[in-house]
Structure formats: C-alpha cells, structure tokens
C-alpha atoms as a PDB file:
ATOM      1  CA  UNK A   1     117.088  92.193 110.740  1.00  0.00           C
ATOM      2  CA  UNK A   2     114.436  94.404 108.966  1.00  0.00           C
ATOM      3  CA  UNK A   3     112.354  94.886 112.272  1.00  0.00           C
ATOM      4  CA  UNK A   4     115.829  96.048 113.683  1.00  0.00           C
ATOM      5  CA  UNK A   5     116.671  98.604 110.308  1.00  0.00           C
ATOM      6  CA  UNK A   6     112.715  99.629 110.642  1.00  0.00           C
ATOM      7  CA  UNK A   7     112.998 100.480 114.518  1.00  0.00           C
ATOM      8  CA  UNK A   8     116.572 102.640 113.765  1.00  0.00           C
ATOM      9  CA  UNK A   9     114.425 104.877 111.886  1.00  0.00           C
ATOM     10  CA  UNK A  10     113.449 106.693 114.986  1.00  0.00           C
ATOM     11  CA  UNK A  11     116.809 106.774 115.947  1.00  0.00           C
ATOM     12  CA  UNK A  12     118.121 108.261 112.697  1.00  0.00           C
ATOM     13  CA  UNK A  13     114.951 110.637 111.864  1.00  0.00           C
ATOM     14  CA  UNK A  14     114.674 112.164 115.117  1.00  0.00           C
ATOM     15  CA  UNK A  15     110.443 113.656 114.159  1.00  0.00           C
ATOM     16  CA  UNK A  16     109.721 109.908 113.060  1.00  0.00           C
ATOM     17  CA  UNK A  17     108.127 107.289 115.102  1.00  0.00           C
ATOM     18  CA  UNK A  18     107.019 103.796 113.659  1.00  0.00           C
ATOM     19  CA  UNK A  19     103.392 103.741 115.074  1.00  0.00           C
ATOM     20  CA  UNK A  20     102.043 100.449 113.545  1.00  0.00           C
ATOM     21  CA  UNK A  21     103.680  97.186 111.541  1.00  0.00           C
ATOM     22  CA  UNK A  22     103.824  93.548 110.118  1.00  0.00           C
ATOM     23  CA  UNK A  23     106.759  92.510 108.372  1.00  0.00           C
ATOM     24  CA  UNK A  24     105.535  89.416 105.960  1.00  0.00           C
ATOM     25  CA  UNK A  25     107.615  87.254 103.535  1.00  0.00           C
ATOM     26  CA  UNK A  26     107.257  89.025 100.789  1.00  0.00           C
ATOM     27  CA  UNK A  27     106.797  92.761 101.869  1.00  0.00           C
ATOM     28  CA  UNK A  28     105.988  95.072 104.845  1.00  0.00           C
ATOM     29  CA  UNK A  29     104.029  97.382 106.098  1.00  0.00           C
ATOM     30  CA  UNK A  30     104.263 100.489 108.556  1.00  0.00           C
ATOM     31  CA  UNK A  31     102.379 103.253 109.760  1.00  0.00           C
ATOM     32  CA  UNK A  32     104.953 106.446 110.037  1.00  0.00           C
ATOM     33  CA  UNK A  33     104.472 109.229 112.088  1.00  0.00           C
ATOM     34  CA  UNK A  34     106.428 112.508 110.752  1.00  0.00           C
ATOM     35  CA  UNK A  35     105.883 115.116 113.357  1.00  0.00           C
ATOM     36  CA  UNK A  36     107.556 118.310 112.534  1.00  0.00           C
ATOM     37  CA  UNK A  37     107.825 121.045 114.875  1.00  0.00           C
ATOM     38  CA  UNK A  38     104.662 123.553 114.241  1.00  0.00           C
ATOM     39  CA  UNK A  39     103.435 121.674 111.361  1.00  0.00           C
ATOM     40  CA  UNK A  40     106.392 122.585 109.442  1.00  0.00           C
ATOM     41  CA  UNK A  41     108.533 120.649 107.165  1.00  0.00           C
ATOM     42  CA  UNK A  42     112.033 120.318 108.494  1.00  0.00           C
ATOM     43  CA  UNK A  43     113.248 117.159 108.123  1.00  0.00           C
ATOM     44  CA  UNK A  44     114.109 114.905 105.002  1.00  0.00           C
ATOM     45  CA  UNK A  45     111.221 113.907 102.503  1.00  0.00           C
ATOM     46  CA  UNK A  46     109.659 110.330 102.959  1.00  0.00           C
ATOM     47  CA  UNK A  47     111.304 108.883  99.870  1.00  0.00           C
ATOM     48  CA  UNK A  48     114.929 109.855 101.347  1.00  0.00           C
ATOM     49  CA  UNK A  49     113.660 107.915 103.870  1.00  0.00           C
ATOM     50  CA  UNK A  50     112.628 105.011 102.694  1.00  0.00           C
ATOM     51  CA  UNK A  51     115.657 104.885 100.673  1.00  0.00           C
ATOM     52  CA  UNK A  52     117.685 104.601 103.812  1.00  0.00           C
ATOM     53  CA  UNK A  53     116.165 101.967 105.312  1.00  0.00           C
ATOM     54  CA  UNK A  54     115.923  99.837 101.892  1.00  0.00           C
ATOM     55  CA  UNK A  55     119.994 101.042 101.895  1.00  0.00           C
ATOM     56  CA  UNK A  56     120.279  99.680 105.434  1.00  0.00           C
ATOM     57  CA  UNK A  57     118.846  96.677 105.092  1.00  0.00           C
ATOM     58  CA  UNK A  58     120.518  95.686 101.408  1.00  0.00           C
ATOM     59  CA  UNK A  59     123.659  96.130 102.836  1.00  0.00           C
ATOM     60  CA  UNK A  60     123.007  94.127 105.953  1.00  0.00           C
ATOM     61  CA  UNK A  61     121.578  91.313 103.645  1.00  0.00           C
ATOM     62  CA  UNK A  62     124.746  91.124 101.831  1.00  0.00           C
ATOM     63  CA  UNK A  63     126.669  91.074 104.896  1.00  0.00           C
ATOM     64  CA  UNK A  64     124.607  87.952 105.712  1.00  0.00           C
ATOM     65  CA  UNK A  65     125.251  86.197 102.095  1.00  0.00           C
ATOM     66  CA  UNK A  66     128.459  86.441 102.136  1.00  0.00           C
ATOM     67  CA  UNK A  67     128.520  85.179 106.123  1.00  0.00           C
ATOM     68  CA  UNK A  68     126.488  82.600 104.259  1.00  0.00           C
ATOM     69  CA  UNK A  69     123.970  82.933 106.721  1.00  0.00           C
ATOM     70  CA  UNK A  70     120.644  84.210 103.520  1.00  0.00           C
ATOM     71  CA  UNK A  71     120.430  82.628  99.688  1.00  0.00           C
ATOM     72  CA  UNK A  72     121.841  85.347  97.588  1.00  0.00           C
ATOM     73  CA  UNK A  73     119.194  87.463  95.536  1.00  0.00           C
ATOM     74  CA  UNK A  74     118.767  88.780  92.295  1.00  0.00           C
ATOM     75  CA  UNK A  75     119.430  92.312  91.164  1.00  0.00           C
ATOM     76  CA  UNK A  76     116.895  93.880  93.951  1.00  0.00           C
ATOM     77  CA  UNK A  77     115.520  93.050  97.355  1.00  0.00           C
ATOM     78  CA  UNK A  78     113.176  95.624  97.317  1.00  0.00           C
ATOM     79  CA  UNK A  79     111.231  96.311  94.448  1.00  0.00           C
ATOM     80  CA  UNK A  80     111.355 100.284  93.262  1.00  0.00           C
ATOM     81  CA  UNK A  81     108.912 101.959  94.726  1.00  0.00           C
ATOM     82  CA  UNK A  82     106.328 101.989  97.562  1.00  0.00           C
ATOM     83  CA  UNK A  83     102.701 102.770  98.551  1.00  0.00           C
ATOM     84  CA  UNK A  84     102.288 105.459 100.409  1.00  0.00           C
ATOM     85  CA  UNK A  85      98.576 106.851 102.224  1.00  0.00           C
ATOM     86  CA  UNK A  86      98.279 109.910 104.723  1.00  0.00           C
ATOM     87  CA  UNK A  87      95.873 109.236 107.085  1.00  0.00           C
ATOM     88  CA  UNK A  88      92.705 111.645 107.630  1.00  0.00           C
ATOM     89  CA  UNK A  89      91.729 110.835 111.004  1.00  0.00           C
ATOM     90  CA  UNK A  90      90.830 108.213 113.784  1.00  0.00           C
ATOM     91  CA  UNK A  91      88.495 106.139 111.399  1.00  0.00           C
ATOM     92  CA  UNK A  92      91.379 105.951 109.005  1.00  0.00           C
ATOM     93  CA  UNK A  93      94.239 105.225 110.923  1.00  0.00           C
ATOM     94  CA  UNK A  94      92.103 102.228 112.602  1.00  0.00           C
ATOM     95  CA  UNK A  95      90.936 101.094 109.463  1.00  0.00           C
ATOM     96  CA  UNK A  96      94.830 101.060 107.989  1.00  0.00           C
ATOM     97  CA  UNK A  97      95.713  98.906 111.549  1.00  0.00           C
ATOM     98  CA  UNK A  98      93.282  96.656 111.549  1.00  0.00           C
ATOM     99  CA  UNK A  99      94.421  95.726 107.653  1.00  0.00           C
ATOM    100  CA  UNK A 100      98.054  95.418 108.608  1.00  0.00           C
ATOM    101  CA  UNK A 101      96.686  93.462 111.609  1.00  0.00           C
ATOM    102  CA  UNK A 102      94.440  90.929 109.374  1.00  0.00           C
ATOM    103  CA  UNK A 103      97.501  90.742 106.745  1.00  0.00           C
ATOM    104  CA  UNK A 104      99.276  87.820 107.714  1.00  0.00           C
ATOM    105  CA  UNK A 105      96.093  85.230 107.872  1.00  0.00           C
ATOM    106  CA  UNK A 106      95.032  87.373 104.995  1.00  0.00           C
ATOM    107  CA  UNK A 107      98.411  86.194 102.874  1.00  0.00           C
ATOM    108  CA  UNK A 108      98.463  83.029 104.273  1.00  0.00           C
ATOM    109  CA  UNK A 109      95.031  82.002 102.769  1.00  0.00           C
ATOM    110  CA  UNK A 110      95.527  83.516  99.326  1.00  0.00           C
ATOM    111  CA  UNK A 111      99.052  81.587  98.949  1.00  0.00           C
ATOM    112  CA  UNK A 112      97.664  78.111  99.938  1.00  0.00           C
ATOM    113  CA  UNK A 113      94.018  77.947  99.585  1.00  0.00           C
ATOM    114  CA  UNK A 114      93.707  79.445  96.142  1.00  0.00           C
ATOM    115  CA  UNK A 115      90.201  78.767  94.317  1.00  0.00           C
ATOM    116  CA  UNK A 116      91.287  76.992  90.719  1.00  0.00           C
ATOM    117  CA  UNK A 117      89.183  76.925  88.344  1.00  0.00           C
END
C-alpha cells in the first residue's frame, strides 16, 4: 500500500518522479525528482507534498483497520516531520543510493545484534 501511494505521486505531481527507494518497517526513504519547466518553480512546495501522500496513505490504513485487515494505531502513523537533502551532483546522489540501498541489512543488524554492555 505505501509503495502504491509513493508511485501515485508521479501521477498526481505531474514535474515529480520517484527516482530511488526502500520502504522499511519503521520508515522510508525516497529520492524525488522536482523538475520544473526552465528551472522555475511552478508546482506545489515539497511539504504539500509530502502531506498528501502521508494523507493518502492514513486514510488507506484506516480503510484497512476497519476491513480488519492492519492493528489499529495510535494518534499518528507518520511522525511530524521529515528529512529532507538536495542533492549537489553525481557523487551525491550515488552516495544517498547506495545508503538507501545498504538500509535494510543496515536496520536489520542494529535491531537484533545490538552490542550490550
């Protein structure tokens, strides 16, 4: 369900394209491409879109509680905000694939293997 709310943003934001993501248990990540025509800024701001999708997908999760289909949740699904990072070049956007790439193992070791003291 939230790969199929994250690919409809290309579909509802016609100068966005998802370029790059992972979708983990606890969070996501995605590379967005905003291309506005001639480098201007047309279209809607990233928050209003980030808001839609976290809309989009809330609402589809409660469709699927009440199908009784996903445990209900707790005030928020998504927590408030977000990180965002422009990418500056080549070097950049490789280095921001290859750490969505490595995330899963990545959050796989730190929730089970754990050093305790």
């Amino acid at each position: 369900m939230i790969e199929e709310k994250m690919l409809a943003l290309e579909s509802k934001f016609d100068d966005l394209r998802i370029d790059y993501h992972c979708i983990m248990p606890d969070h996501i990540h995605m590379i967005v491409w905003i291309n506005h025509p001639e480098g201007g800024h047309t279209g809607p701001p990233l928050h209003s879109i980030i808001r839609w999708f976290k809309t989009q997908t809330t609402n589809e999760y409660i469709k699927l509680v009440k199908s009784g289909i996903l445990p209900p949740f707790d005030k928020h699904i998504w927590q408030r905000n977000y990180f965002e990072h422009i990418i500056r070049g080549e070097a950049d956007l490789y280095d921001i694939r290859k750490y969505i790439e490595d995330n899963p193992a990545r959050w796989f070791f730190e929730k089970h293997f754990q050093i305790k003291d």
